[in-house]
C-alpha atoms as a PDB file:
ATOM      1  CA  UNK A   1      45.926 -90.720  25.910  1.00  0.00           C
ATOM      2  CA  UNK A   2      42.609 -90.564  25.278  1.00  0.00           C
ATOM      3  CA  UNK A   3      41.934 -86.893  26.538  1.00  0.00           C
ATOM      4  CA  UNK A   4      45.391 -86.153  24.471  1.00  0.00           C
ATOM      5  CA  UNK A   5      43.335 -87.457  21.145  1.00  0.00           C
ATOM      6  CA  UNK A   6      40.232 -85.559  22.381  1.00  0.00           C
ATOM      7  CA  UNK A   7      42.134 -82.101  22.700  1.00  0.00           C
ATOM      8  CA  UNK A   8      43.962 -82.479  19.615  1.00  0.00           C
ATOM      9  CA  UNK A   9      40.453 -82.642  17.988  1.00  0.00           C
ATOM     10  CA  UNK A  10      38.925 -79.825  19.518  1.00  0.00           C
ATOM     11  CA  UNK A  11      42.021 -77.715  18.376  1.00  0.00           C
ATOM     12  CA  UNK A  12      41.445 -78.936  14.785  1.00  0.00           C
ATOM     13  CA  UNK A  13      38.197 -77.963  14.646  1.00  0.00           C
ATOM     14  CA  UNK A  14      38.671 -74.385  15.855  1.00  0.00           C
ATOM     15  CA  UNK A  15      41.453 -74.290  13.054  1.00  0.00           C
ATOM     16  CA  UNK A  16      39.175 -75.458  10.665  1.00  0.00           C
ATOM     17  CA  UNK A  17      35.852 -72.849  12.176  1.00  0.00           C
ATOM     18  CA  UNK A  18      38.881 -70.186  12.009  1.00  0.00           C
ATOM     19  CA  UNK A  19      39.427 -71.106   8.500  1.00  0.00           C
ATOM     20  CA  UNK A  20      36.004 -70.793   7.420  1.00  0.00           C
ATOM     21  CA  UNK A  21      35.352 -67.435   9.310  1.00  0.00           C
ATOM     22  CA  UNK A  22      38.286 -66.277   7.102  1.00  0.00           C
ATOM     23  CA  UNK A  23      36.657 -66.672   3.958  1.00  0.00           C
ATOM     24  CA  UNK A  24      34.995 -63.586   1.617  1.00  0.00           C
ATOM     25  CA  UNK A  25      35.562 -60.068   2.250  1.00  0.00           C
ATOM     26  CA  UNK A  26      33.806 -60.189   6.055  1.00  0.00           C
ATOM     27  CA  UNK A  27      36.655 -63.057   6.836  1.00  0.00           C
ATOM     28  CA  UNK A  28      39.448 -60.320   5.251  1.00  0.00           C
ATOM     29  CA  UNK A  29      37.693 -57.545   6.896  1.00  0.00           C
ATOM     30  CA  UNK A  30      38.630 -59.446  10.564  1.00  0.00           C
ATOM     31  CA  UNK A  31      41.558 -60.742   9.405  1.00  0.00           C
ATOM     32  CA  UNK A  32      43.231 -57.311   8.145  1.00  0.00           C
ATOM     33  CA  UNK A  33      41.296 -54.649   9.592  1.00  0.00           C
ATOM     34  CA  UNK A  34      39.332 -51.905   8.202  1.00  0.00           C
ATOM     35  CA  UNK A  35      42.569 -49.206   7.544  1.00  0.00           C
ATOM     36  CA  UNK A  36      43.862 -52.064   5.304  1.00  0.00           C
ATOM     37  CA  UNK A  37      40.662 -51.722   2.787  1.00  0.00           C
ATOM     38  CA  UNK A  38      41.150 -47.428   3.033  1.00  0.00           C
ATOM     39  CA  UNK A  39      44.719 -48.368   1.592  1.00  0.00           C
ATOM     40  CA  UNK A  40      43.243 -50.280  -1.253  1.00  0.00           C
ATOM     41  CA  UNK A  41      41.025 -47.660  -2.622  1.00  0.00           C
ATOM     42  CA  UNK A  42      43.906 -45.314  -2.083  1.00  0.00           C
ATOM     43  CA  UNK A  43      45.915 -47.684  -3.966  1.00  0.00           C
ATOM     44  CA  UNK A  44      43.345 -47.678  -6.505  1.00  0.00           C
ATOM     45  CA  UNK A  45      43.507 -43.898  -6.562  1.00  0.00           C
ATOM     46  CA  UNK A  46      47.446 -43.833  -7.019  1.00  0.00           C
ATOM     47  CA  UNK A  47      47.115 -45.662  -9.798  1.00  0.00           C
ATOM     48  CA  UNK A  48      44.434 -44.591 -11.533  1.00  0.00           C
ATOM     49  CA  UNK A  49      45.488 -41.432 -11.328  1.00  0.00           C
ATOM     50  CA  UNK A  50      49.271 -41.987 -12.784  1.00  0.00           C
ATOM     51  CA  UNK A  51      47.654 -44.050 -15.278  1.00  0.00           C
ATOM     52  CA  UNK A  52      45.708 -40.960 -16.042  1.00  0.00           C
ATOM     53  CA  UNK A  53      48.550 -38.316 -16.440  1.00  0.00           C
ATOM     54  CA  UNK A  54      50.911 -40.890 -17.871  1.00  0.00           C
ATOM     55  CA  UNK A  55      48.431 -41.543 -20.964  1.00  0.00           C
ATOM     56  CA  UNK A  56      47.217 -37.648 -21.170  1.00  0.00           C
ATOM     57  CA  UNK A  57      50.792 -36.410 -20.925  1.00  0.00           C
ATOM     58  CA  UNK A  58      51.940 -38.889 -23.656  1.00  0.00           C
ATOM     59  CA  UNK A  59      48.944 -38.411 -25.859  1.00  0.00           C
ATOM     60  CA  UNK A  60      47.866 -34.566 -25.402  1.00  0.00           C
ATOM     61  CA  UNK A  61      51.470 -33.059 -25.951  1.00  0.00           C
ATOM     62  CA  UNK A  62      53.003 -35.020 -28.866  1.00  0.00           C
ATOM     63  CA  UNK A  63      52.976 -32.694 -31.149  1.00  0.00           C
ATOM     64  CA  UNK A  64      56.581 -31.923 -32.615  1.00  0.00           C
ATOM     65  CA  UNK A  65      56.983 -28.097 -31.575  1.00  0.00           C
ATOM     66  CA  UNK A  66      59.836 -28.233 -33.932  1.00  0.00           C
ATOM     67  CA  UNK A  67      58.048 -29.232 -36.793  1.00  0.00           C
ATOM     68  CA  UNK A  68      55.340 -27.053 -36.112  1.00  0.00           C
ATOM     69  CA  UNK A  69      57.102 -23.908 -36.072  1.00  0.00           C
ATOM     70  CA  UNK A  70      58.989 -24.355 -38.852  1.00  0.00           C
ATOM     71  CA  UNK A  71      55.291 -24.941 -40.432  1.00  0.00           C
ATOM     72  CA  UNK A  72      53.782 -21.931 -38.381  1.00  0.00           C
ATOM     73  CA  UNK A  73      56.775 -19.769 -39.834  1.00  0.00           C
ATOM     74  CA  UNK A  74      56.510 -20.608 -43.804  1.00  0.00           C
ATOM     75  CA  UNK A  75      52.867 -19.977 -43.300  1.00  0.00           C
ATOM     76  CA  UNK A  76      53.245 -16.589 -41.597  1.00  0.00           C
ATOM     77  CA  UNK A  77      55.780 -15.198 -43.954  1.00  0.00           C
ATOM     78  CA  UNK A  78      54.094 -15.969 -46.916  1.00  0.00           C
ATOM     79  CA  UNK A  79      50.968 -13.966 -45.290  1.00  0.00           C
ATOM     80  CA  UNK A  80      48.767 -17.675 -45.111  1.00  0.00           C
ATOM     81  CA  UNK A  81      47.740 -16.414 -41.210  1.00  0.00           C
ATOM     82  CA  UNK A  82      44.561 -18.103 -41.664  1.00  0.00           C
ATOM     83  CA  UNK A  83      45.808 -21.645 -43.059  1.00  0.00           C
ATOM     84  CA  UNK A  84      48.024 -21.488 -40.037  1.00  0.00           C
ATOM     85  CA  UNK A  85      45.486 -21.316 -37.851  1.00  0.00           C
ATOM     86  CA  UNK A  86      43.476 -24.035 -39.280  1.00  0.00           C
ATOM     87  CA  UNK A  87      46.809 -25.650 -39.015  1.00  0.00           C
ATOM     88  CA  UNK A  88      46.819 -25.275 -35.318  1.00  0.00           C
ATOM     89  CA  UNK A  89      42.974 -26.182 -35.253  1.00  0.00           C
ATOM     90  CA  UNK A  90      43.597 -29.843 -36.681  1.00  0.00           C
ATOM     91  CA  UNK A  91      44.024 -31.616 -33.243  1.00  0.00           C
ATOM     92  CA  UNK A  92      43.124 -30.708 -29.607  1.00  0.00           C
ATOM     93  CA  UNK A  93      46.273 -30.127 -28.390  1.00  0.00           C
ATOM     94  CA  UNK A  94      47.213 -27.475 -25.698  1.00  0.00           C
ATOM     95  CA  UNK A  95      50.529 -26.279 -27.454  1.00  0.00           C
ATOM     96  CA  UNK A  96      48.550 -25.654 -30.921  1.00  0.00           C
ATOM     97  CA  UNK A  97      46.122 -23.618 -28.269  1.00  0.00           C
ATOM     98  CA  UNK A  98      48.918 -21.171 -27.634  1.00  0.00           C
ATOM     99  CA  UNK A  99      49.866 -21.115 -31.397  1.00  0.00           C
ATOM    100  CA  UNK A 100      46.405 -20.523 -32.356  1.00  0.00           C
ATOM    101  CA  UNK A 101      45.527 -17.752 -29.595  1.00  0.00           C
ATOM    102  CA  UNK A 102      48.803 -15.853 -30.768  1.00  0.00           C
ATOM    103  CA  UNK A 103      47.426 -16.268 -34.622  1.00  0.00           C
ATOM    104  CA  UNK A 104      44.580 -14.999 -34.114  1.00  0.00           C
ATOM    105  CA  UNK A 105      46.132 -11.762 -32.736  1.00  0.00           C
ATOM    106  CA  UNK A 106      48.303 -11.293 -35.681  1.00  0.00           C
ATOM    107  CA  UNK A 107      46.189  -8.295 -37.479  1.00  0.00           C
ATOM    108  CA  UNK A 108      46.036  -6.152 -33.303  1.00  0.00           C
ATOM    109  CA  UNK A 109      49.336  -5.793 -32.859  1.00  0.00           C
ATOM    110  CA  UNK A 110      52.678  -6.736 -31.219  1.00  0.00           C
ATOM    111  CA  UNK A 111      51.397  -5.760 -27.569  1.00  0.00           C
ATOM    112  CA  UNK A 112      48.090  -8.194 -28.301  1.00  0.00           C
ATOM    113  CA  UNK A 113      49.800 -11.173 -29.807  1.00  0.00           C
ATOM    114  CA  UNK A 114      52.489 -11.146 -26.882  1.00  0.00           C
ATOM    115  CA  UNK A 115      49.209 -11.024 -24.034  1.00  0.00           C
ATOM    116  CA  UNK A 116      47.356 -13.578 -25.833  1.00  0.00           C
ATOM    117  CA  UNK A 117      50.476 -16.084 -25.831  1.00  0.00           C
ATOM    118  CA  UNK A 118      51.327 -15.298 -22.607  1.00  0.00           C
ATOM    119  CA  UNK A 119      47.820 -15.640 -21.172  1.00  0.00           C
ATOM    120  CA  UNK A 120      47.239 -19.090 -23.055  1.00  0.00           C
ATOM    121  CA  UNK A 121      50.660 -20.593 -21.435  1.00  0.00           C
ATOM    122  CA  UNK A 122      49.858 -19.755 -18.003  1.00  0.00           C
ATOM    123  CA  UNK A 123      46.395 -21.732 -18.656  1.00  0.00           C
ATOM    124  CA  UNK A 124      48.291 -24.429 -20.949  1.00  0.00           C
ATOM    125  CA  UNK A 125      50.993 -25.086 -17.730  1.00  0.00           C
ATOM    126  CA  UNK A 126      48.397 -25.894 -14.974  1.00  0.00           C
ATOM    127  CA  UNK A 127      47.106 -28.594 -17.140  1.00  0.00           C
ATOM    128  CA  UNK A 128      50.509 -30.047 -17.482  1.00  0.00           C
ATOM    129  CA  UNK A 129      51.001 -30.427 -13.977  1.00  0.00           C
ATOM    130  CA  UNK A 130      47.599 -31.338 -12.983  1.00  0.00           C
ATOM    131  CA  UNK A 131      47.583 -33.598 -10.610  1.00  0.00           C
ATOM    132  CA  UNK A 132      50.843 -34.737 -10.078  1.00  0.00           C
ATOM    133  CA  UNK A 133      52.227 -33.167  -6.777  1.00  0.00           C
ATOM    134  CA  UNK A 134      48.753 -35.214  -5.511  1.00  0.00           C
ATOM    135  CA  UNK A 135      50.757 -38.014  -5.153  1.00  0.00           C
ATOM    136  CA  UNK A 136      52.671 -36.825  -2.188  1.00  0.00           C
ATOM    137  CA  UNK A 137      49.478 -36.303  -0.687  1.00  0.00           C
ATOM    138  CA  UNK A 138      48.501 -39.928  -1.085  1.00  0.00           C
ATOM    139  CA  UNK A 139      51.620 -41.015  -0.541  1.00  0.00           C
ATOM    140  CA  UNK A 140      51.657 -39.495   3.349  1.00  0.00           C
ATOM    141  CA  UNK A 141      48.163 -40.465   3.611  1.00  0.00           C
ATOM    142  CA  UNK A 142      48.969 -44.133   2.882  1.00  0.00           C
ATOM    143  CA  UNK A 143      51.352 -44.493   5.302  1.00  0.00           C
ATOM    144  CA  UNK A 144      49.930 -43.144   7.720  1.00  0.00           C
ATOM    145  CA  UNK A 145      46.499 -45.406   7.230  1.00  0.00           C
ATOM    146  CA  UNK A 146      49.657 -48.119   7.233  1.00  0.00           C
ATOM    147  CA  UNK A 147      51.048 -47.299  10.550  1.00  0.00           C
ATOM    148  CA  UNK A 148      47.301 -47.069  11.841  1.00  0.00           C
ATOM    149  CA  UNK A 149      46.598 -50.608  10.378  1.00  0.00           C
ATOM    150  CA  UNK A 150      49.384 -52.167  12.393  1.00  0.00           C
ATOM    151  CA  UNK A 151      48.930 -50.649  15.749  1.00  0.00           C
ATOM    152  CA  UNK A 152      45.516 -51.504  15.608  1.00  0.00           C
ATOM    153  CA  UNK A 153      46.336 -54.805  14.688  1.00  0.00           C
ATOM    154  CA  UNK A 154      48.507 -55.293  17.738  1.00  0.00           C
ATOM    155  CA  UNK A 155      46.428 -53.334  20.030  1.00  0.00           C
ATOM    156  CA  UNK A 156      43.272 -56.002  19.012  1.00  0.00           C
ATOM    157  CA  UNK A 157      45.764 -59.058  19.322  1.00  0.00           C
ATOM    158  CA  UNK A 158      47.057 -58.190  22.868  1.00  0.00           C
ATOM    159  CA  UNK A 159      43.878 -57.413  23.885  1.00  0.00           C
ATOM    160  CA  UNK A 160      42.285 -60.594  23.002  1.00  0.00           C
ATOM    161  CA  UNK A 161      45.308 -62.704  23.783  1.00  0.00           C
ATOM    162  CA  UNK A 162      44.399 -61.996  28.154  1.00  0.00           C
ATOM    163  CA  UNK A 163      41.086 -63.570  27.029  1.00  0.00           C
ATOM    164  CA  UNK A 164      42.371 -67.106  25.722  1.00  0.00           C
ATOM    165  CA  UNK A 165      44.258 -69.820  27.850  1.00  0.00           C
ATOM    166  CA  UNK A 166      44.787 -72.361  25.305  1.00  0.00           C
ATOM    167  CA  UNK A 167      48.552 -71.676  24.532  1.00  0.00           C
ATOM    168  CA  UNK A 168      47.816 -73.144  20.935  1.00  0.00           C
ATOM    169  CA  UNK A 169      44.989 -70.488  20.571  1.00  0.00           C
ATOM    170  CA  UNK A 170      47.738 -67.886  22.029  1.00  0.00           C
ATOM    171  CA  UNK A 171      50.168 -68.804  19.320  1.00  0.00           C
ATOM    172  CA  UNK A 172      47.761 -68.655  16.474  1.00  0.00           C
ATOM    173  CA  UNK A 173      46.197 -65.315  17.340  1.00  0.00           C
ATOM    174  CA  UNK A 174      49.710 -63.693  17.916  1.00  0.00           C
ATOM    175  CA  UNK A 175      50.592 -64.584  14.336  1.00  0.00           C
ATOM    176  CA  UNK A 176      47.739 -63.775  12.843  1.00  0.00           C
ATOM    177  CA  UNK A 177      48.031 -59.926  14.471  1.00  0.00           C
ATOM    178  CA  UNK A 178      51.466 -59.901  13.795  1.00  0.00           C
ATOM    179  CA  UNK A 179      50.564 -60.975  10.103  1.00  0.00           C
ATOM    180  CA  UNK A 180      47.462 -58.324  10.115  1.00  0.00           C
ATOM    181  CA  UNK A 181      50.328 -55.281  11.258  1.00  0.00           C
ATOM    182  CA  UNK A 182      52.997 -56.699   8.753  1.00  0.00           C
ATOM    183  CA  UNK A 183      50.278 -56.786   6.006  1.00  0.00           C
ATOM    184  CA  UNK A 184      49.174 -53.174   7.105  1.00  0.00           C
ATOM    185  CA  UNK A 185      52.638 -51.245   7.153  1.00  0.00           C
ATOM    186  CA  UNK A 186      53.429 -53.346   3.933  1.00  0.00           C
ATOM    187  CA  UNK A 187      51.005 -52.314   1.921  1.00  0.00           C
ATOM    188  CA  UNK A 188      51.011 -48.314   3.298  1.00  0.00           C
ATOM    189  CA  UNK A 189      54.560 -48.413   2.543  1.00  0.00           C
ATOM    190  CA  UNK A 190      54.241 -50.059  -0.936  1.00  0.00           C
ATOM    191  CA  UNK A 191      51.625 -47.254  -1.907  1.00  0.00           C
ATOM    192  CA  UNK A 192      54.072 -44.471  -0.737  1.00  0.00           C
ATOM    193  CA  UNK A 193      56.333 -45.841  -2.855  1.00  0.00           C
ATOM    194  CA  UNK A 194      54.648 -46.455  -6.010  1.00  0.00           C
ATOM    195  CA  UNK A 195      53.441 -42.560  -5.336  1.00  0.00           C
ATOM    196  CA  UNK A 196      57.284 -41.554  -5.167  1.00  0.00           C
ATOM    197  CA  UNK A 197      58.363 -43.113  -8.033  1.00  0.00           C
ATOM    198  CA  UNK A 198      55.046 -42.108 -10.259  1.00  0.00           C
ATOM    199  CA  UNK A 199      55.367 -38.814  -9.103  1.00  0.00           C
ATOM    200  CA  UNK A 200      59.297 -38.879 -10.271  1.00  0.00           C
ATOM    201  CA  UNK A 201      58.792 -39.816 -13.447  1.00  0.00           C
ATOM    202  CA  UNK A 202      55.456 -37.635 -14.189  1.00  0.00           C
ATOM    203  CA  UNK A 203      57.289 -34.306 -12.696  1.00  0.00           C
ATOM    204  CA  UNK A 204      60.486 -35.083 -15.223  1.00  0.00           C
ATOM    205  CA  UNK A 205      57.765 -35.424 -18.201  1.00  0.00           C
ATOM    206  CA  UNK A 206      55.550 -32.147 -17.093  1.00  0.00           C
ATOM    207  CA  UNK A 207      59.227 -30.118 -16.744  1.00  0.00           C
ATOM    208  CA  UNK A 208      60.379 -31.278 -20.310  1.00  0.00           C
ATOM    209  CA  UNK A 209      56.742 -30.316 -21.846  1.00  0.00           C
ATOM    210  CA  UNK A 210      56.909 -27.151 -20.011  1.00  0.00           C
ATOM    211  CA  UNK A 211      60.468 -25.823 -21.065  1.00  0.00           C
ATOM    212  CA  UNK A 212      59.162 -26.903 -24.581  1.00  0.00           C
ATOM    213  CA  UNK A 213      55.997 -24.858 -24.196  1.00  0.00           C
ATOM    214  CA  UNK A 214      57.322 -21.811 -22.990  1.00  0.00           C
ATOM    215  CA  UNK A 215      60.542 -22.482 -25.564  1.00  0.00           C
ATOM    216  CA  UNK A 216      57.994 -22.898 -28.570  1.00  0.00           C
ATOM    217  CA  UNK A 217      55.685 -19.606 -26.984  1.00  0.00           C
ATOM    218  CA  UNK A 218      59.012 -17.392 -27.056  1.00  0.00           C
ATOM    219  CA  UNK A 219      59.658 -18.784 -30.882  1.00  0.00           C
ATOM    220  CA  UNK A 220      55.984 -18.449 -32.024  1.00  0.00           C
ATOM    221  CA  UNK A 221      56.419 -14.459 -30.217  1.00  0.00           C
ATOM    222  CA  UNK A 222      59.173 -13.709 -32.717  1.00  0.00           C
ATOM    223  CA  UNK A 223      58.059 -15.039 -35.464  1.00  0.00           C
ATOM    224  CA  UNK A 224      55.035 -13.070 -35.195  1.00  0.00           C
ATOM    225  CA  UNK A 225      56.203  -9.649 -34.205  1.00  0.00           C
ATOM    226  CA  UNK A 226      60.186 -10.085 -35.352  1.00  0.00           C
ATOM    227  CA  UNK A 227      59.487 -11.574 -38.733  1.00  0.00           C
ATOM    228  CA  UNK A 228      56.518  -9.823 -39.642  1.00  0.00           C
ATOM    229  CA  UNK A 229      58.204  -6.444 -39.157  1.00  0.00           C
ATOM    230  CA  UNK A 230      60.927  -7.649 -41.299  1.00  0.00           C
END
């Protein structure tokens, strides 16, 4: 009874020195593994990063196209070429950089306006989808830090389990490595998915922006060649 009472205490305290090792970012660090803290700056990275191109996306390219040609056009036709391009010179937005690069061209030509557009779009587009097919990249690399988290974890846990022949010990380090690999692959996977779904939603955005910049190019190329002439 006695030696029952005295075991029973000497398994409490290791709980509680296990418990205290466990504490702070060293105690996480043992408890986790290193691949786990790689996933949380990669983490940080995925989101950061669709934080970025959500707000410049949403900010950058709200101009109404629609409006602005309409405005782009009166201006044009009544011969105001340079009030349109102080028009287009009123916020930093990459579709009024196409508008203005074709206004400026107005007085060279039809062959000059039509290069300048075109050369200002394919710099305009790479800015639109800056970025964004990263996030498969991060997504692959996640899980696989994931995957390497877990075996790891089991590999360490095994390993150390041959070492121990208190079956309570046993039982406590198999669920903490089983907890350390679960913790691992959830967290790899959870990345990979927020990358998925972040890089669903940005690709939809930069394909509607970039039908409407090429859309709005092809408009502002008629107006000022087309409509000129007539």
């Amino acid at each position: 009874m006695q030696s029952a009472l005295v075991q029973m205490l000497l398994m409490a305290q290791q709980n509680a020195e296990h418990q205290q090792e466990a504490v702070g970012l060293a105690g996480l660090y043992e408890k986790l593994g290193w691949p786990f803290f790689v996933n949380i700056f990669i983490a940080i990275v995925v989101l950061a990063t669709i934080a970025e191109r959500t707000y410049y996306l949403l900010t950058k390219f709200r101009v109404d196209s629609k409006e602005l040609i309409v405005q782009v056009s009166k201006l044009v036709q009544s011969g105001n070429i340079d009030r349109a391009i102080k028009l287009c010179e009123a916020a930093e937005a990459p579709i009024l950089s196409v508008f203005k690069a074709g206004l400026v061209q107005v007085n060279r030509g039809e062959d000059a306006v039509v290069a300048a557009i075109d050369e200002k779009v394919d710099e305009v587009i790479p800015l639109v989808e800056k970025r964004v097919s990263e996030l498969f990249i991060l997504a692959n690399i996640a899980t696989l830090f994931g995957l390497l988290g877990t075996i790891l974890g089991l590999i360490h846990t095994f390993g150390a389990l041959g070492s121990v022949s208190d079956p309570g010990r046993r039982q406590q380090m198999l669920s903490q490595g089983i907890s350390e690999a679960m913790n691992n692959t959830a967290l790899g996977l959870g990345i990979a998915v927020t990358c998925f779904v972040g890089y669903l939603l940005l690709n939809l955005k930069s394909k509607h922006i970039k039908e409407d910049i090429r859309l709005s190019a092809m408009k502002l190329t008629n107006v000022l060649t087309l409509g000129r002439q007539s």
